[in-house]
Protein backbone atom coordinates (compact mmCIF):
# COMPACT_ATOMS: atom_id res chain seq x y z
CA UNK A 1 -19.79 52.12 90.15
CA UNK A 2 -17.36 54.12 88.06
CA UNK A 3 -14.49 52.13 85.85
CA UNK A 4 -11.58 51.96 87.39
CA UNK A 5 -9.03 54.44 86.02
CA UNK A 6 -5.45 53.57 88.04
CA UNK A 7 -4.47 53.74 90.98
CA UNK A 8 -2.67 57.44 92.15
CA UNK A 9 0.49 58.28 94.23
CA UNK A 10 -0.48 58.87 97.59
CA UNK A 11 -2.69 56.08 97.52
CA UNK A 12 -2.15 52.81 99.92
CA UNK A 13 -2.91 50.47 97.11
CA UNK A 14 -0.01 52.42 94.94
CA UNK A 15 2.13 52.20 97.64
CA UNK A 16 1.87 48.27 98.10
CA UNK A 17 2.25 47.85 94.53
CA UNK A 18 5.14 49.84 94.23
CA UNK A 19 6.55 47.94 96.94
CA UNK A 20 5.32 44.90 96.41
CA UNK A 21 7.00 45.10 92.57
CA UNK A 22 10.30 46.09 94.68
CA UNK A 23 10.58 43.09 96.28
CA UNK A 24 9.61 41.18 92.98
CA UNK A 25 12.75 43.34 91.36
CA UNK A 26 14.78 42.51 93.96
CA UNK A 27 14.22 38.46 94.17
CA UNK A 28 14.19 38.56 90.15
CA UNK A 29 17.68 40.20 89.61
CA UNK A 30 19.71 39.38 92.76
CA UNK A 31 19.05 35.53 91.31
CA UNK A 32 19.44 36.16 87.53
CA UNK A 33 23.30 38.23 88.13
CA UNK A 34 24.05 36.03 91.40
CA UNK A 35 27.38 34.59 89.33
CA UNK A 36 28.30 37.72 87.69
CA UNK A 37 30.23 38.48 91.04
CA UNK A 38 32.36 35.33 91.03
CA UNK A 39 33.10 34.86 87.68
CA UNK A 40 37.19 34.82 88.38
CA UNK A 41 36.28 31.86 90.90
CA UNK A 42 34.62 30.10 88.55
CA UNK A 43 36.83 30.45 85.58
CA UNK A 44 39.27 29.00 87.60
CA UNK A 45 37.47 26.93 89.25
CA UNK A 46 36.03 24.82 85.62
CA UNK A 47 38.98 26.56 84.18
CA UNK A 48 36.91 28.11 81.40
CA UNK A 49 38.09 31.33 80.77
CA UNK A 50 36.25 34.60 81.15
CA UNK A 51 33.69 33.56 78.02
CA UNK A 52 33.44 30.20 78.93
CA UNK A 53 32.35 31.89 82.88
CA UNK A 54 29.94 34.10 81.54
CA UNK A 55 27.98 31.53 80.06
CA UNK A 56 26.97 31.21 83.53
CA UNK A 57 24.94 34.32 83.07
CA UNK A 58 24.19 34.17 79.55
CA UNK A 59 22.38 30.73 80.27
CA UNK A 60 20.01 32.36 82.78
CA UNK A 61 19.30 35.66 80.77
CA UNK A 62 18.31 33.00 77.73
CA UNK A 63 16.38 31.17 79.64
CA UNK A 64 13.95 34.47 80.48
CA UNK A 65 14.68 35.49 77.06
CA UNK A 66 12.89 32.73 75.76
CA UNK A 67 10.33 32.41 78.32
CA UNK A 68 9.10 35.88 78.14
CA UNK A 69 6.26 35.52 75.68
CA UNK A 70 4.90 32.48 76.89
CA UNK A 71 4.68 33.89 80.41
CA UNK A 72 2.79 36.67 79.10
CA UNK A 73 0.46 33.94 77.40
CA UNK A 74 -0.54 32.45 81.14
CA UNK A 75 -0.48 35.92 82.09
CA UNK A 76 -3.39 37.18 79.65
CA UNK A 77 -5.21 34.18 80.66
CA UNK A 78 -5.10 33.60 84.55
CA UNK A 79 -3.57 37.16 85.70
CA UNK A 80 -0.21 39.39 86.45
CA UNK A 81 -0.61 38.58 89.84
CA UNK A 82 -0.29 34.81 90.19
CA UNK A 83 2.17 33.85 87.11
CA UNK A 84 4.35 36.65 88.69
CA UNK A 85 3.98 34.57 92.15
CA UNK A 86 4.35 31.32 90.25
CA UNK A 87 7.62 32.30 88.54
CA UNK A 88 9.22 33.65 91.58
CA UNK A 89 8.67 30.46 93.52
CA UNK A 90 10.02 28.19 90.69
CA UNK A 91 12.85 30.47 89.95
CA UNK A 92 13.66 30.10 93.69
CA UNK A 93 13.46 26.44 94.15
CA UNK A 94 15.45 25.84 91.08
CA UNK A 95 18.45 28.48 92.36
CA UNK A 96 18.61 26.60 95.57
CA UNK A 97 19.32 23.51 93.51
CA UNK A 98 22.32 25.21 91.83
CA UNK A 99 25.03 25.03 94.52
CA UNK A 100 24.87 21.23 93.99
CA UNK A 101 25.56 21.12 90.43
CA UNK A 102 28.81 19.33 90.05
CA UNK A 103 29.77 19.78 86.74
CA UNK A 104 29.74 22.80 84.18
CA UNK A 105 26.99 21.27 82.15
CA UNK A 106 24.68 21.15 84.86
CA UNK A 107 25.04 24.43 85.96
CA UNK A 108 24.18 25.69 82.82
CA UNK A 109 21.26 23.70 82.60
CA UNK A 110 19.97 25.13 86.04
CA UNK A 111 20.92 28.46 85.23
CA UNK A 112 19.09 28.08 82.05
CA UNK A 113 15.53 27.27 84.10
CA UNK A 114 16.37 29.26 86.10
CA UNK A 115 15.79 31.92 84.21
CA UNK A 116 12.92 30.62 82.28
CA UNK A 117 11.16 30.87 85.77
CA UNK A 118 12.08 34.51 86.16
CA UNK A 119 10.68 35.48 83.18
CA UNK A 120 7.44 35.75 84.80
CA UNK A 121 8.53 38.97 86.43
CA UNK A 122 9.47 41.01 83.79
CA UNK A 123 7.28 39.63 81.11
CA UNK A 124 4.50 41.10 83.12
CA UNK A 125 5.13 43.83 85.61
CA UNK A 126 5.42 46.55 83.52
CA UNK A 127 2.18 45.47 81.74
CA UNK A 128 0.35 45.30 85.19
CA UNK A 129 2.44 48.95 86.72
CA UNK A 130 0.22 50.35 82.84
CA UNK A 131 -2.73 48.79 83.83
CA UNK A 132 -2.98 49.43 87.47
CA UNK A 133 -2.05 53.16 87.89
CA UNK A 134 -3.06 56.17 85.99
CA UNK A 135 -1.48 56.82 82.78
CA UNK A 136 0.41 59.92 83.62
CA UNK A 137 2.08 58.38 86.36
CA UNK A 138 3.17 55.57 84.69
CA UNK A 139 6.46 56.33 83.58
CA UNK A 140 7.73 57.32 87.51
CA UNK A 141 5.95 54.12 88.67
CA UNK A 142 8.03 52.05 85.93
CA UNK A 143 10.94 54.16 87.21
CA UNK A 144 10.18 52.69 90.52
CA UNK A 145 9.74 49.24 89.48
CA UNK A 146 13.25 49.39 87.90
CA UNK A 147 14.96 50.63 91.10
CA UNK A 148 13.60 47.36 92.85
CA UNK A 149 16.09 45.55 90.03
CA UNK A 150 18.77 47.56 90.35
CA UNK A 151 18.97 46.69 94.17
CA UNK A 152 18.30 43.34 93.32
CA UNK A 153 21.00 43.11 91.08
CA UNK A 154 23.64 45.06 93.46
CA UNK A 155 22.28 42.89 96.21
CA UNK A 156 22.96 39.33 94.14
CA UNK A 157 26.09 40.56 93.13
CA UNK A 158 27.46 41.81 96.62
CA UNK A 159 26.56 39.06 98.79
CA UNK A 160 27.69 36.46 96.35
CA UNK A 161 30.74 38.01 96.06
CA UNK A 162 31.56 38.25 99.81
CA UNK A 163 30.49 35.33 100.43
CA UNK A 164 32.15 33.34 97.76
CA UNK A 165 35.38 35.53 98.36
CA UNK A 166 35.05 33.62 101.98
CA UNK A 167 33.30 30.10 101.54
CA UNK A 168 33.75 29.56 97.71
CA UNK A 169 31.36 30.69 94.71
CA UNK A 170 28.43 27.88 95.62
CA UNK A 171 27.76 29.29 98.99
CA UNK A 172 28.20 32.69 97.52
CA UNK A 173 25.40 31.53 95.59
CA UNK A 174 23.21 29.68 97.95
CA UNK A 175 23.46 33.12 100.32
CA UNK A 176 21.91 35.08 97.20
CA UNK A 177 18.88 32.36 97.11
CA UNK A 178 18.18 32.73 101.01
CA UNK A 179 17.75 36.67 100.81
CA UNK A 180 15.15 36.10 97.95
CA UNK A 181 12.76 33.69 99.49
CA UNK A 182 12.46 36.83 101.41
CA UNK A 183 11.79 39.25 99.07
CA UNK A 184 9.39 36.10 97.29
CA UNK A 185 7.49 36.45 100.39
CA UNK A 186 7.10 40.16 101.03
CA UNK A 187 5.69 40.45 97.12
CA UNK A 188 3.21 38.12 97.47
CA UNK A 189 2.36 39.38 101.07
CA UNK A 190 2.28 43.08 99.63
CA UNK A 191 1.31 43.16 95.34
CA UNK A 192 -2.68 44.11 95.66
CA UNK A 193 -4.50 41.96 93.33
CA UNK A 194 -5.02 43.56 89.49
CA UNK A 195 -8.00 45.63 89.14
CA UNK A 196 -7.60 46.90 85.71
CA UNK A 197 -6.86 43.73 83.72
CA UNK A 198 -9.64 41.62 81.88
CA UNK A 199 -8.57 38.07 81.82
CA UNK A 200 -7.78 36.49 78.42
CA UNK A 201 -11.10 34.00 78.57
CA UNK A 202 -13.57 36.94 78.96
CA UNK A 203 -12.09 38.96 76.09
CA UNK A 204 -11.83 36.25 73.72
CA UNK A 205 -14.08 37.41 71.33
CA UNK A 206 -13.26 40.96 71.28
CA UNK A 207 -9.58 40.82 71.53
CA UNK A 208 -6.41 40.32 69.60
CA UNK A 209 -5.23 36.61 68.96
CA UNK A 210 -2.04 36.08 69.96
CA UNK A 211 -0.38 35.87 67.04
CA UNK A 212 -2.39 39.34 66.04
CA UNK A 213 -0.95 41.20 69.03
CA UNK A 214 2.67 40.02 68.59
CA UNK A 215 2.67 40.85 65.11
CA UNK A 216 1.06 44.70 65.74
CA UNK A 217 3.92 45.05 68.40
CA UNK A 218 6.61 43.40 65.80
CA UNK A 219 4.94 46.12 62.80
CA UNK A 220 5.49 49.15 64.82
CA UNK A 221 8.28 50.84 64.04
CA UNK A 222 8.30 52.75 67.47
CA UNK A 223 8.17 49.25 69.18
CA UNK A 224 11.11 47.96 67.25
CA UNK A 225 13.01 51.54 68.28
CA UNK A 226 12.52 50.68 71.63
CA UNK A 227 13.15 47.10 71.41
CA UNK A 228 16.37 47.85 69.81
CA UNK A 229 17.27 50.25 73.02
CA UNK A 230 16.80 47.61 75.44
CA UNK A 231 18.96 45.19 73.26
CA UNK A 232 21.92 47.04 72.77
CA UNK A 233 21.87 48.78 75.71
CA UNK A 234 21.46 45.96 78.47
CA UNK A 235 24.35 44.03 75.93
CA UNK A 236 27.07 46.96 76.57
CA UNK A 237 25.77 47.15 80.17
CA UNK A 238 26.08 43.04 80.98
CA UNK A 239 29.18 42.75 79.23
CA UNK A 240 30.79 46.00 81.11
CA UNK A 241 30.15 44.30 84.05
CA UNK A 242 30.84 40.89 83.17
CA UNK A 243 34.63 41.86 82.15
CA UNK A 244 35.59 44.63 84.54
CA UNK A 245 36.10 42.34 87.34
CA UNK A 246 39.35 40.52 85.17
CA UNK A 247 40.23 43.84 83.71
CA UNK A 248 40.80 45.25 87.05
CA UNK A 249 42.58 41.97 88.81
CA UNK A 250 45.57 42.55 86.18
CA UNK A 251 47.72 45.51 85.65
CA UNK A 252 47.87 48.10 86.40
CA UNK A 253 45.32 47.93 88.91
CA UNK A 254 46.16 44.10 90.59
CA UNK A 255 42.77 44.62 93.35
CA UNK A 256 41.32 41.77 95.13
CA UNK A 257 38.32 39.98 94.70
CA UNK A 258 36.65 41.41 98.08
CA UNK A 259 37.32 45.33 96.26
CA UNK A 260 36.39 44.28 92.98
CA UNK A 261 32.93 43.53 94.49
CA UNK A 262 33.01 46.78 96.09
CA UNK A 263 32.49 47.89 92.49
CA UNK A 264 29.06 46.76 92.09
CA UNK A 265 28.18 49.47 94.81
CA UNK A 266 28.24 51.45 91.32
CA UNK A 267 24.65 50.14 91.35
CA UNK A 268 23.00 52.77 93.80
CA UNK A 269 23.55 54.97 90.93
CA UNK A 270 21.04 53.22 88.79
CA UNK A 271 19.12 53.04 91.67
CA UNK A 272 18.57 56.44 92.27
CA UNK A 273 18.81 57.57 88.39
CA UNK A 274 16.00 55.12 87.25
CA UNK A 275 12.95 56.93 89.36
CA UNK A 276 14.63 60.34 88.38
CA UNK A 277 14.41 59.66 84.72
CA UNK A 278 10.79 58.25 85.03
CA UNK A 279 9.75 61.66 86.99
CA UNK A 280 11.77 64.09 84.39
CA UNK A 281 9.95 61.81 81.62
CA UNK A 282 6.75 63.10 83.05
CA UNK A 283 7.84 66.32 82.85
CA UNK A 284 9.84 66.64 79.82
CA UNK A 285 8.93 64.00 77.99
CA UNK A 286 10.58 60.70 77.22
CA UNK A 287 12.90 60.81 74.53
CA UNK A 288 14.68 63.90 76.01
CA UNK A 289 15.71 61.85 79.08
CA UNK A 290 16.19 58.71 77.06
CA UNK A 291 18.88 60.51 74.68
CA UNK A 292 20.79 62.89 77.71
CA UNK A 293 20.84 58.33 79.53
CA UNK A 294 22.31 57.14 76.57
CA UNK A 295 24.66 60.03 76.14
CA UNK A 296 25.69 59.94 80.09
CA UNK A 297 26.33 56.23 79.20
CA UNK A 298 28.96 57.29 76.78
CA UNK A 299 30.57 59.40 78.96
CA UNK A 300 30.99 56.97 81.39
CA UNK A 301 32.68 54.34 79.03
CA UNK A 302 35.22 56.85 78.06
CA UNK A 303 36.22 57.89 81.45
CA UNK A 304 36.78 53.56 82.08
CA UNK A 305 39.45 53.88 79.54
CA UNK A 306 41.75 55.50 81.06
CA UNK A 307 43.77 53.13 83.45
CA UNK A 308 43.48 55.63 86.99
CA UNK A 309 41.16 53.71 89.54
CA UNK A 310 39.14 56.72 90.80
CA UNK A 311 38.42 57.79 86.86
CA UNK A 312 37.33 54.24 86.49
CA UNK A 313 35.03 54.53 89.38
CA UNK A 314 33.47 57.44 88.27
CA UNK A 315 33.15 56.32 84.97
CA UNK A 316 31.11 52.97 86.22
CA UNK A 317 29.18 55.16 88.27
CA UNK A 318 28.31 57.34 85.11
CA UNK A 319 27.99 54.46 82.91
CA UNK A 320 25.34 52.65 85.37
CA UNK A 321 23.49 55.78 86.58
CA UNK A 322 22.92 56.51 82.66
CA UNK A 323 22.09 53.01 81.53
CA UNK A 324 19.37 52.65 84.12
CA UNK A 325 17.93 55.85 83.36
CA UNK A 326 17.30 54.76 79.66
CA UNK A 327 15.83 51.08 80.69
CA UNK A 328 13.28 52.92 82.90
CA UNK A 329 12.48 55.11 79.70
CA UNK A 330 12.36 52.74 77.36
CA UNK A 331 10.60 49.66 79.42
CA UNK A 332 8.00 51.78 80.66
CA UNK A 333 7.21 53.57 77.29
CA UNK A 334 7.13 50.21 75.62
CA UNK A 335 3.14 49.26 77.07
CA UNK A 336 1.76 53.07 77.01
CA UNK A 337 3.00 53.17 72.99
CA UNK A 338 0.99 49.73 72.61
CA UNK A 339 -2.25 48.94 71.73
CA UNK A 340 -4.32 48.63 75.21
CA UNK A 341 -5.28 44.84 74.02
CA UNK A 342 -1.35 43.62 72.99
CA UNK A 343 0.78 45.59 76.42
CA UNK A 344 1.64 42.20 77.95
CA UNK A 345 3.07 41.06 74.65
CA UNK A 346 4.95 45.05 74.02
CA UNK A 347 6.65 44.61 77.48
CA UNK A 348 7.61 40.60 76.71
CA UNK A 349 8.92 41.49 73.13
CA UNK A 350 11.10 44.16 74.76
CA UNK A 351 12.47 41.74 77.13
CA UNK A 352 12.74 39.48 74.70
CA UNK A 353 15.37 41.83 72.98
CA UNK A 354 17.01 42.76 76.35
CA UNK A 355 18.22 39.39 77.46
CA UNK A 356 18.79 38.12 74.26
CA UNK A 357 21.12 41.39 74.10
CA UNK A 358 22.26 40.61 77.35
CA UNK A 359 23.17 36.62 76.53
CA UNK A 360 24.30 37.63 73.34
CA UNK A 361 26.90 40.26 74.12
CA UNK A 362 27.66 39.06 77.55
CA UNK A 363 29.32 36.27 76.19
CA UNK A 364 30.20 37.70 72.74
CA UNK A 365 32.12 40.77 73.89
CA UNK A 366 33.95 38.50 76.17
CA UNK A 367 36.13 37.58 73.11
CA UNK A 368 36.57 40.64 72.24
CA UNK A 369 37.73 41.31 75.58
CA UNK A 370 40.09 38.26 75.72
CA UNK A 371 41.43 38.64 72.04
CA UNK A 372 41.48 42.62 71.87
CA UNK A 373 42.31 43.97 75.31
CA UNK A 374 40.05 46.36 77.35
CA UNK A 375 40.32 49.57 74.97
CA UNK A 376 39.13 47.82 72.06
CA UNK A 377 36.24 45.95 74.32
CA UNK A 378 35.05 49.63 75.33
CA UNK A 379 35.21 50.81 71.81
CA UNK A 380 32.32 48.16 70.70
CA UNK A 381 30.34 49.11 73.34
CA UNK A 382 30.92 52.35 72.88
CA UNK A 383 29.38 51.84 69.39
CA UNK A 384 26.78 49.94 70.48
CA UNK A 385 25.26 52.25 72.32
CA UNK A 386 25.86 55.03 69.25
CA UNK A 387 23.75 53.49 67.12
CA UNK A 388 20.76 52.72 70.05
CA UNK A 389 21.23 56.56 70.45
CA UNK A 390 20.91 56.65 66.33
CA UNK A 391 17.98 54.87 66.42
CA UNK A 392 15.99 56.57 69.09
CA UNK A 393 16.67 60.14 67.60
CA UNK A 394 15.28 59.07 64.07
CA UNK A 395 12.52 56.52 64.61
CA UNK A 396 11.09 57.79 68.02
CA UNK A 397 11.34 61.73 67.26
CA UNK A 398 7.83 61.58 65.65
CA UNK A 399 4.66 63.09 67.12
CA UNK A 400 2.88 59.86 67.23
CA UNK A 401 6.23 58.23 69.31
CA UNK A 402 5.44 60.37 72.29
CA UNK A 403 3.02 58.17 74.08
CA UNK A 404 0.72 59.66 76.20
């Protein structure tokens, strides 16, 4: 019997896991955002400010933050398949318990497991999607993968926000938590079990330790380039959307809650740019497509400065569509340019960087926002994603950075 050398498009096992991971997108990231929608309700609600609001979000992108790397841990030692399973039904149980927090504090601390729970997802699909299908193909499956969260995180963020807009913020949120026991279901029902991993126990003696393959990943100087995208760039990108919602209730633009969540339709951009950059990475290679993301991202946060609705539209829809692109490059490059034995750990350490971006600026920027105005808020994001456009042109340039 031959060794198994990934699955291929075309395939019915690549189609269920590229569906399967969908659905595990979607119930990972319409949970994680589900208060980024109602944020005004909430601030008022607590009364806690725009910062004090976004801690709502910040708490559950710690929470995977942290949890990342030890999910990857169970991972290497029972399988991608069931801590993925086991994360997504924890995550869920704990969001349905959110509604009925009735105090600040204990809606952090939900928020905050939340999370943890979620980090089984990302910690690990992107090791399995390098695992599981041929190498060439990687980087459109990972583009794939990342559509599932974009449409998780539109979904989260649209139904909360109708919802709450109607009923109030907690059923807002309880509405997000029924439509992902759904999508819970149809990735277990649908994710074919791994083929191409070799569980933790049977590899003991010939693998990395732990500590070994964190440290390789932490050493490499293309990992930390590509760390460094995902945390700067998923900081501007959280924060963007974490603020735009109170920039445009006041002047000039005075819209409603029920348009402002209109806005997160900007999503479907990132939904179709994120499989478009994985396919032109194939073809052109990745740090072409990662550079023209980032620059399309800039592009976008200029056109949000200037105070015209339908320039602000576009810009989101620029911003997003170019942010999205990048994250598929850079998450799906992160296990191919690892060593085959430390990919679980790559992919963790990246997300490591990307929701501890995301928590960081999230709430950080928010002061910035508050103190500073929106003009000076987009000018640190702005820079923020100049120097992860810096640091990709000089450190991943190399010959070696290409990845196969």
């Amino acid at each position: 019997m031959s060794e198994f050398s990934g699955h291929l498009p075309g395939s019915r096992e690549y189609r269920r896991l590229l569906a399967g991971l969908f659905f595990g997108g979607v119930a990972t990231f319409a949970q994680l955002y589900a208060t980024q929608a109602v944020l005004p309700a909430i601030a008022a609600d607590i009364d806690s400010g725009p910062a004090g609001a976004a801690l709502t979000v910040s708490a559950s992108t710690l929470g995977l933050a942290v949890a990342v790397i030890p999910w990857s841990l169970v991972a290497d030692r029972i399988g991608r398949v069931p801590v993925m399973a086991l994360g997504l039904v924890a995550a869920t149980l704990l969001g349905a318990c959110t509604p009925f927090a009735d105090d600040i504090v204990m809606l952090l601390g939900l928020r905050l497991l939340e999370g943890a729970a979620l980090g089984a997802v990302p910690a690990v699909a992107l090791a399995y999607l390098s695992e599981e299908i041929a190498p060439r193909h990687v980087a459109a499956a990972a583009g794939s993968y990342i559509a599932g969260t974009t449409v998780g995180g539109l979904s989260g963020r649209v139904i909360a926000g109708w919802v709450g807009e109607v009923a109030g913020w907690r059923w807002g949120v309880a509405s997000v938590v029924l439509l992902c026991v759904v999508a819970a279901v149809l990735f277990v029902a649908l994710v074919p079990s791994a083929r191409g991993f070799v569980p933790g126990r049977a590899r003991k003696e010939r693998g990395l330790s732990v500590r070994r393959r964190i440290l390789a990943n932490l050493r490499s100087r293309v990992q930390l380039a590509l760390y460094a995208q995902g945390f700067l760039l998923i900081g501007a990108f959280v924060a963007v959307y974490n603020y735009l919602g109170f920039h445009l209730a006041g002047a000039p633009f005075f819209l409603p809650p029920a348009v402002v969540t209109l806005l997160f339709l900007a999503y479907l951009a990132g939904t179709v740019s994120s499989p478009r950059a994985g396919m032109l990475a194939v073809r052109h290679g990745r740090l072409p497509v990662l550079v023209g993301s980032i620059a399309v991202m800039a592009g976008g946060i200029v056109l949000m400065s200037v105070p015209a609705l339908p320039v602000v539209v576009v810009g989101l829809l620029a911003f997003t569509a170019g942010f999205f692109g990048a994250h598929a490059v850079a998450s799906g490059w992160t296990p191919v340019a690892a060593a085959s034995d430390a990919r679980a750990q790559a992919s963790s350490l990246y997300y490591l960087a990307y929701y501890a971006g995301s928590s960081l600026f999230g709430w950080l920027l928010g002061w910035v926002f508050g103190g500073a105005g929106w003009s000076v808020f987009l000018a640190a994001v702005l820079v923020m994603c100049a120097l992860a456009l810096a640091v990709a042109i000089v450190t991943l340039r190399a010959p070696k950075a290409s990845g196969p």
